[in-house]
Protein backbone atom coordinates (compact mmCIF):
# COMPACT_ATOMS: atom_id res chain seq x y z
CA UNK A 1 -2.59 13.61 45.81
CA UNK A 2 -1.10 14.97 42.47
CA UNK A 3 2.23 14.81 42.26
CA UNK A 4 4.70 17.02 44.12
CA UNK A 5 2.24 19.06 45.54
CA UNK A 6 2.36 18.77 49.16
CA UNK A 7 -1.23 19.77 50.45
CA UNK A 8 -4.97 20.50 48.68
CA UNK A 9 -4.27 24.46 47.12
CA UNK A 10 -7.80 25.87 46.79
CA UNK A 11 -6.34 27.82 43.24
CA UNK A 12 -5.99 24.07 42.25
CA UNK A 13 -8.92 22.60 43.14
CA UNK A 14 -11.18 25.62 41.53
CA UNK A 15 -8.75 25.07 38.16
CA UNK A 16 -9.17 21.35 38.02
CA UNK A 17 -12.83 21.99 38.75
CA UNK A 18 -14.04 24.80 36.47
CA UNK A 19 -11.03 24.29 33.85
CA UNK A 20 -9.96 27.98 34.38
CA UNK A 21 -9.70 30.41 36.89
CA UNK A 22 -12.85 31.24 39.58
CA UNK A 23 -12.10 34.09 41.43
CA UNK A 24 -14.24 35.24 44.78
CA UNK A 25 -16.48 38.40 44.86
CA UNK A 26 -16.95 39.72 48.13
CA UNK A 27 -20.53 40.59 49.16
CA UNK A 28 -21.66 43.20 51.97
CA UNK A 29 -25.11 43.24 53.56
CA UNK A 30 -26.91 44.58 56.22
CA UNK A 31 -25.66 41.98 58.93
CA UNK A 32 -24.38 42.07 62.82
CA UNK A 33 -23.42 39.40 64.95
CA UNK A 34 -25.30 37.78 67.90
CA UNK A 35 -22.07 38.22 69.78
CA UNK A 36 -22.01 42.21 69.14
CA UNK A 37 -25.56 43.25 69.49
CA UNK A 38 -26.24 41.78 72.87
CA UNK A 39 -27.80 38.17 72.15
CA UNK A 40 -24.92 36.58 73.06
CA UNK A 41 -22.14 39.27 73.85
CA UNK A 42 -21.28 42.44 73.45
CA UNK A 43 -18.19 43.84 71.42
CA UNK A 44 -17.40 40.74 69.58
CA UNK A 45 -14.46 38.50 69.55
CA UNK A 46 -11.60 40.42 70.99
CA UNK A 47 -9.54 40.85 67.42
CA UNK A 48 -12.72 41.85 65.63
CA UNK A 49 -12.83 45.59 64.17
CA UNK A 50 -16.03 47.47 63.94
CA UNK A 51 -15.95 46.89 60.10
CA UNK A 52 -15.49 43.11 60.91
CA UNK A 53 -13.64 40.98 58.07
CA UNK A 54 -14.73 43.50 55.23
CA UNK A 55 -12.23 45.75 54.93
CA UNK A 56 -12.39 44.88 50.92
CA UNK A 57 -15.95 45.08 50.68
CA UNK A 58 -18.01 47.40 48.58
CA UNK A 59 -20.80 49.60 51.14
CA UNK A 60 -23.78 47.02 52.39
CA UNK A 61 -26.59 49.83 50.65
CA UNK A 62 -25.69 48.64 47.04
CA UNK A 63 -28.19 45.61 46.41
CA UNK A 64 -25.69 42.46 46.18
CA UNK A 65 -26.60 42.45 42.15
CA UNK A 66 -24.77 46.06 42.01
CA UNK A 67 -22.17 44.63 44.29
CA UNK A 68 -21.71 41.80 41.80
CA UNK A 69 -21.73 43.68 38.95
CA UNK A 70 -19.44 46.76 40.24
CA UNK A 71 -16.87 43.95 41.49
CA UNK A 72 -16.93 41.96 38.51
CA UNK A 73 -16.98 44.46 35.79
CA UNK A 74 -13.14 45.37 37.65
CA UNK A 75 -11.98 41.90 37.96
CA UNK A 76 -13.30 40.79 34.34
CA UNK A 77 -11.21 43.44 32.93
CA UNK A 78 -8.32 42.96 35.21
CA UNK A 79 -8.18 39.25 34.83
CA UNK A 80 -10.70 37.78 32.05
CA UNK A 81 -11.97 36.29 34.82
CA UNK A 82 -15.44 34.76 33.21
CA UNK A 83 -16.29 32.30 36.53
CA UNK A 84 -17.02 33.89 40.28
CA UNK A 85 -18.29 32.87 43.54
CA UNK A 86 -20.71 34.93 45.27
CA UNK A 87 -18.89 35.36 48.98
CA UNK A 88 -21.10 36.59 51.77
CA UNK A 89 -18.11 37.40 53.90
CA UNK A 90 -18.67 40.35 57.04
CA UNK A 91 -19.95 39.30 59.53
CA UNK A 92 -22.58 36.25 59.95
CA UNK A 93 -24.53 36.18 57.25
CA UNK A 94 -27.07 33.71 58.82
CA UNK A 95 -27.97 35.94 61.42
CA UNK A 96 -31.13 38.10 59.79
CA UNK A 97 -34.66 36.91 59.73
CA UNK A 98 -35.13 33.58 57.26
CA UNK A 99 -37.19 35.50 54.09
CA UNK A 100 -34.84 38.51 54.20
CA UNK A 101 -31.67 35.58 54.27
CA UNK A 102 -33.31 33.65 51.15
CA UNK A 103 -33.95 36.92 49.33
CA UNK A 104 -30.11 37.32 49.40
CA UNK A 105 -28.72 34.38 49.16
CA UNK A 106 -31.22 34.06 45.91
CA UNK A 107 -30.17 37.26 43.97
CA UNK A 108 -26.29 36.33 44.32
CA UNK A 109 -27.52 32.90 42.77
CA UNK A 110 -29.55 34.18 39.68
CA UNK A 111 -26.66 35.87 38.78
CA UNK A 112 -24.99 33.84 35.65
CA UNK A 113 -21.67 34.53 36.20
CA UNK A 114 -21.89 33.08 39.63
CA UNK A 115 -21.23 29.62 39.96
CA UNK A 116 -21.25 29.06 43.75
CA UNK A 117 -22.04 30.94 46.67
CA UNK A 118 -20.12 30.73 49.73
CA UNK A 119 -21.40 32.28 52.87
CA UNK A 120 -19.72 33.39 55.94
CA UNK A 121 -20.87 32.78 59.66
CA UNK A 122 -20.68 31.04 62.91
CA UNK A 123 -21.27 27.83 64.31
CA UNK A 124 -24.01 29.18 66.75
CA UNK A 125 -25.68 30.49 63.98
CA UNK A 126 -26.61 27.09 61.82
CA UNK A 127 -30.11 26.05 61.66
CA UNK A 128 -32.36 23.00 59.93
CA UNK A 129 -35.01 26.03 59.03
CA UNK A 130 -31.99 28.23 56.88
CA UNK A 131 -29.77 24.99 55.88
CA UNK A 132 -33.04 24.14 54.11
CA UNK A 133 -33.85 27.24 52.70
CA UNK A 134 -29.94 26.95 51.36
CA UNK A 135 -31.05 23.64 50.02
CA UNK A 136 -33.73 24.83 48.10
CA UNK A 137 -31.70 27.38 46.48
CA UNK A 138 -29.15 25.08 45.21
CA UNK A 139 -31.17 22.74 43.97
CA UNK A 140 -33.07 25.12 42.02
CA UNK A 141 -30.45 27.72 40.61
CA UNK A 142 -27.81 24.60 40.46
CA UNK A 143 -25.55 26.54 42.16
CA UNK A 144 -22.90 25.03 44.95
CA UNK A 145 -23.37 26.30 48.18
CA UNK A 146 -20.58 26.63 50.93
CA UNK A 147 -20.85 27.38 54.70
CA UNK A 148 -17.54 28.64 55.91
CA UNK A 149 -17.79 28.59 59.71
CA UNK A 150 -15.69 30.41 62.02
CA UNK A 151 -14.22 27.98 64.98
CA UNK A 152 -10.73 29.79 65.65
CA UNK A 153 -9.19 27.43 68.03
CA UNK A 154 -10.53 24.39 69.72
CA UNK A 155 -9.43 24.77 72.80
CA UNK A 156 -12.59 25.96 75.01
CA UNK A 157 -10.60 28.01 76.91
CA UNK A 158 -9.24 30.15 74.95
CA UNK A 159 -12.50 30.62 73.21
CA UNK A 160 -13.89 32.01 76.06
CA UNK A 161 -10.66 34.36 76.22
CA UNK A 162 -11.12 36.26 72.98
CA UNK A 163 -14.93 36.37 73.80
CA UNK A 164 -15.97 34.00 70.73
CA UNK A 165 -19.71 33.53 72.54
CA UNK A 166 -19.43 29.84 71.46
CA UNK A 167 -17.72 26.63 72.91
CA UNK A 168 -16.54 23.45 70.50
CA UNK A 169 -20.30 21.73 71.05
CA UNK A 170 -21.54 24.58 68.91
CA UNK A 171 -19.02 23.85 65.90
CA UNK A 172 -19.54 20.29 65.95
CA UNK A 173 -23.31 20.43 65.81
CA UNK A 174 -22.73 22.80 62.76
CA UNK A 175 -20.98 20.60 61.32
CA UNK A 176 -23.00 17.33 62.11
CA UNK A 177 -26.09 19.75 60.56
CA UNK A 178 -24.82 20.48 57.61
CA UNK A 179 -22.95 16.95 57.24
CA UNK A 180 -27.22 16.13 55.97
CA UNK A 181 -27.34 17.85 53.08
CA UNK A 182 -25.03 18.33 49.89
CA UNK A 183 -23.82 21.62 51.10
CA UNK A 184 -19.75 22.53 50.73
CA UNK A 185 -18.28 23.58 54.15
CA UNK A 186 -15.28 25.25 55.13
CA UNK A 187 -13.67 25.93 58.50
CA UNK A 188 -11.51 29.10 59.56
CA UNK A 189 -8.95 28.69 62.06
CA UNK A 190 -6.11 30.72 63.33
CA UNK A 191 -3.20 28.73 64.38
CA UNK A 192 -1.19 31.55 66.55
CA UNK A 193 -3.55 32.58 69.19
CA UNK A 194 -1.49 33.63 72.21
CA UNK A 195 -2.95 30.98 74.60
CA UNK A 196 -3.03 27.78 72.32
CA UNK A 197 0.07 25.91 72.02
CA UNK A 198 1.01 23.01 69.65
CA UNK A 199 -1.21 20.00 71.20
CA UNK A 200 -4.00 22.60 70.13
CA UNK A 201 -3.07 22.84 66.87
CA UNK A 202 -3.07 19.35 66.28
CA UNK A 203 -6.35 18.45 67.92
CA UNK A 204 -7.88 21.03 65.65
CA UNK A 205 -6.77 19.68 62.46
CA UNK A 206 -8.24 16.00 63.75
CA UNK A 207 -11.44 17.44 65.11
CA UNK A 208 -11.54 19.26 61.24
CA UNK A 209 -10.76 15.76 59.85
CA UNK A 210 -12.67 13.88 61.60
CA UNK A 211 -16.06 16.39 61.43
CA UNK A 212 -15.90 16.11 57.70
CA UNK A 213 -14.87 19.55 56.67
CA UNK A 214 -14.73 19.88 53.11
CA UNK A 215 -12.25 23.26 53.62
CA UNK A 216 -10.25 24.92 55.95
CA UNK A 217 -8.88 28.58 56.05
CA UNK A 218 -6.10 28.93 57.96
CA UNK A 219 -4.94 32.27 59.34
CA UNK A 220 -2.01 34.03 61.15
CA UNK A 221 -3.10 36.15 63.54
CA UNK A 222 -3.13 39.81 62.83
CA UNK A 223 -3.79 42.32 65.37
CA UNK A 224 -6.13 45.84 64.98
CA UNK A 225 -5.95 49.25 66.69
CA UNK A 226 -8.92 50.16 68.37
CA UNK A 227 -9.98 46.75 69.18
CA UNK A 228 -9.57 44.50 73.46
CA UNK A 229 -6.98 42.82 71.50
CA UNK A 230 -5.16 45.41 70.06
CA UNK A 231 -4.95 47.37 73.59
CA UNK A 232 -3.66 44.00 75.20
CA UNK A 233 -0.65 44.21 72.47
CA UNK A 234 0.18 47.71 73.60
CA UNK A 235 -0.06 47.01 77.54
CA UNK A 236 2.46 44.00 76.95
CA UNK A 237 -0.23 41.37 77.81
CA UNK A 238 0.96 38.72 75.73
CA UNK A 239 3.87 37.40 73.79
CA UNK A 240 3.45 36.72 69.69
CA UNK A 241 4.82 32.99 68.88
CA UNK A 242 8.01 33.97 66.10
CA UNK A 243 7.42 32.74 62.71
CA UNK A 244 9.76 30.14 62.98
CA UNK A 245 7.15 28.55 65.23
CA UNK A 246 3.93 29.59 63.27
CA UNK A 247 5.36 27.58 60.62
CA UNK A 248 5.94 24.54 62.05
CA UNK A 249 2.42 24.83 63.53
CA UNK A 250 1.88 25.06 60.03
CA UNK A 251 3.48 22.54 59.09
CA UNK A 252 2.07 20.09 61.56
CA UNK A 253 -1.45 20.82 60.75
CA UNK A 254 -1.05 19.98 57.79
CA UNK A 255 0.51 16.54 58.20
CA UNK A 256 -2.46 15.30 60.60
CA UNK A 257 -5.05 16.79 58.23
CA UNK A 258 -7.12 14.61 55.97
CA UNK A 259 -5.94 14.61 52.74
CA UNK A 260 -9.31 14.85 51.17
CA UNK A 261 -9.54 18.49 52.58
CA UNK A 262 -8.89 21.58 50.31
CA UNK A 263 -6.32 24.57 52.04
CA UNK A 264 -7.77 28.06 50.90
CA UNK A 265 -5.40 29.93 52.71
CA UNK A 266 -1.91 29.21 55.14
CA UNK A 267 -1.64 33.05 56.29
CA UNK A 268 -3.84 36.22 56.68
CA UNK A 269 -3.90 39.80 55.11
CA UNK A 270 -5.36 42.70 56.55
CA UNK A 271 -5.63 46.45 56.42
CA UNK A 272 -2.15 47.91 56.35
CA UNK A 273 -3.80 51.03 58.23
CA UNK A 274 -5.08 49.59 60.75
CA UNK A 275 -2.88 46.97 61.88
CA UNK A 276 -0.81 46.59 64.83
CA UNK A 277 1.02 43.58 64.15
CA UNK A 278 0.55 41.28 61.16
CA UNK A 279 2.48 38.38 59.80
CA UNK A 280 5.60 39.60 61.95
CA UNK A 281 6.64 42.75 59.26
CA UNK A 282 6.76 40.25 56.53
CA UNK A 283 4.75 40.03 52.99
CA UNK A 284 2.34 37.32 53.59
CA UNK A 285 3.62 35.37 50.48
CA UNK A 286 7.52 35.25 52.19
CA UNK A 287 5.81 33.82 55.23
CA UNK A 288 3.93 31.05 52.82
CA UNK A 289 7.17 30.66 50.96
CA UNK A 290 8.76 29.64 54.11
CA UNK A 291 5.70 27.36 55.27
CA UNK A 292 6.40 25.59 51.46
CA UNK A 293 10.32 25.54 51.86
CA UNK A 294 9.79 23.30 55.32
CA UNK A 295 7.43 20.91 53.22
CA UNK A 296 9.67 20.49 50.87
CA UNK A 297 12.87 19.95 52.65
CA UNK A 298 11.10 17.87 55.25
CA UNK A 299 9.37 16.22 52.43
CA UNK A 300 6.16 15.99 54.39
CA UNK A 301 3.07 16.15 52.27
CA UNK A 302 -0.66 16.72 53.75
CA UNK A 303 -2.50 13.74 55.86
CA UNK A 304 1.02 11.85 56.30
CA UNK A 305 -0.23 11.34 59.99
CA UNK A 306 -3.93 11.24 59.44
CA UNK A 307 -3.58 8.04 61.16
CA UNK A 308 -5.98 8.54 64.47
CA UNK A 309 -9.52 7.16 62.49
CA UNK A 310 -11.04 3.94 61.86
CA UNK A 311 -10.43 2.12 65.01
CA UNK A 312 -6.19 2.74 65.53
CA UNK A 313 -5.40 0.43 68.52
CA UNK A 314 -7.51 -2.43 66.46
CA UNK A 315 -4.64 -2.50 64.16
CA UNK A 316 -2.53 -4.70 66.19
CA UNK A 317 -4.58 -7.24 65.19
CA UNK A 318 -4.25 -6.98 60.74
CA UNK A 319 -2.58 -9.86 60.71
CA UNK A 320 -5.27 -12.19 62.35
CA UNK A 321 -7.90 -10.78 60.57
């Protein structure tokens, strides 16, 4: 790990990669979710919106070229960005029939300021038929491709309390999937749901380690009006953690993390608007300041317990070997 910096930063890793700044274009199509249109559920996870995670997004009837071009057009100018990735974000982007998926995922990659793609969905929704038509596509346009899969928490319970439609099994044979090609992966996970605790955060960032996960998104929980969640906040249903305690859950992820894994993210945004409660009244770079201010005065730095692989109790025995 370079020198004091305490864990992976994603604006690193793109830098050191591409030799400048890549910045991420957000693309909107026509998609549901098997857990919203009555496959596997109805209503979606409990937190979800009816816009889902797009609240950035440019309207799904622009063809994703327009989207590309309207999006980076702003940004070029903005930034002098010259480097994007293509980022299939609302919604799971997996879930559409397989020649209308490759027709999308295939126009984001002809574009030539695109350099990777990175697409959105959920564990339930990997499959040897589309991770091969994703295969295909990268080995033709030379394009990296990314699968950022949404886990949440690994504790099955309270996956089946915010309605996710999917237990752990479903994540891990993702992963194990995807683990056979040369595909980028990515895992999002927020670390202050109201029924995991701090043995849950910790067996999440080993089961992240341990599955291979190139990336992980972490998130603080943020809470919408108009959603089950959102009406549970109101009725008094459940406490918030403070954010004393979401950053040493932080904190703690981060030390039994793998150091080979890239952080995108340590807290969320969201929609001013429409939010309830979000990163406890605070700007979401004071809460990352104080995540970064614990490293440092702690001076803990990412994977100093990734300890728990390669056969840990056979240690005892080093010296006889």
């Amino acid at each position: 790990m370079t020198e004091n910096i305490r864990y992976r930063k994603y604006s690193v890793y793109l830098r050191e990669k591409y030799g400048q700044k890549v910045y991420k274009i957000p693309i909107n199509i026509p998609v549901t979710c098997p857990n919203r249109d009555g496959v596997l559920g109805r209503g979606g996870c409990i937190f979800c919106g009816d816009i889902g995670a797009g609240f950035e997004n440019l309207s799904n009837s622009l063809s994703v070229k327009e989207q590309l071009h309207k999006n980076i057009n702003y940004i070029s100018s903005k930034y002098k960005a010259k480097k994007f990735i293509a980022y299939f974000q609302n919604f799971t982007n997996t879930y559409l029939p397989i020649d209308k998926f490759k027709d999308f995922i295939r126009e984001a990659a002809d574009f030539e300021d695109v350099v990777e793609i990175y697409i959105s969905t959920r564990p339930d929704c990997i499959s040897d038929e589309y991770l091969q038509v994703l295969d295909e596509i990268q080995k033709i346009y030379q394009k990296e491709i990314t699968l950022e899969l949404g886990l949440q928490t690994v504790n099955y319970k309270t996956l089946k309390k915010i309605n996710r439609g999917h237990t752990l099994a479903e994540f891990i044979d993702a992963m194990m999937n995807i683990n056979k090609y040369q595909f980028g992966s990515c895992c999002h996970i927020i670390l202050n749901l109201p029924w995991d605790d701090f043995e849950d955060v910790i067996e999440a960032s080993k089961i992240i380690s341990v599955l291979g996960v190139k990336q992980v998104k972490i998130h603080s929980l943020y809470i919408l009006r108009n959603t089950v969640l959102g009406n549970m906040y109101e009725n008094n249903e459940f406490q918030i953690i403070t954010v004393e305690e979401y950053v040493d859950r932080v904190v703690n992820f981060i030390r039994y993390l793998s150091p080979d894994i890239v952080i995108q993210r340590l807290v969320a945004r969201a929609p001013k608007e429409e939010t309830l409660f979000c990163n406890w009244n605070m700007s979401w770079w004071k809460v990352q300041d104080m995540i970064d201010e614990r490293l440092e005065k702690l001076d803990i730095y990412q994977g100093d317990r990734y300890d728990y692989v390669g056969g840990k109790a056979l240690r005892r025995f080093k010296n006889f070997l």
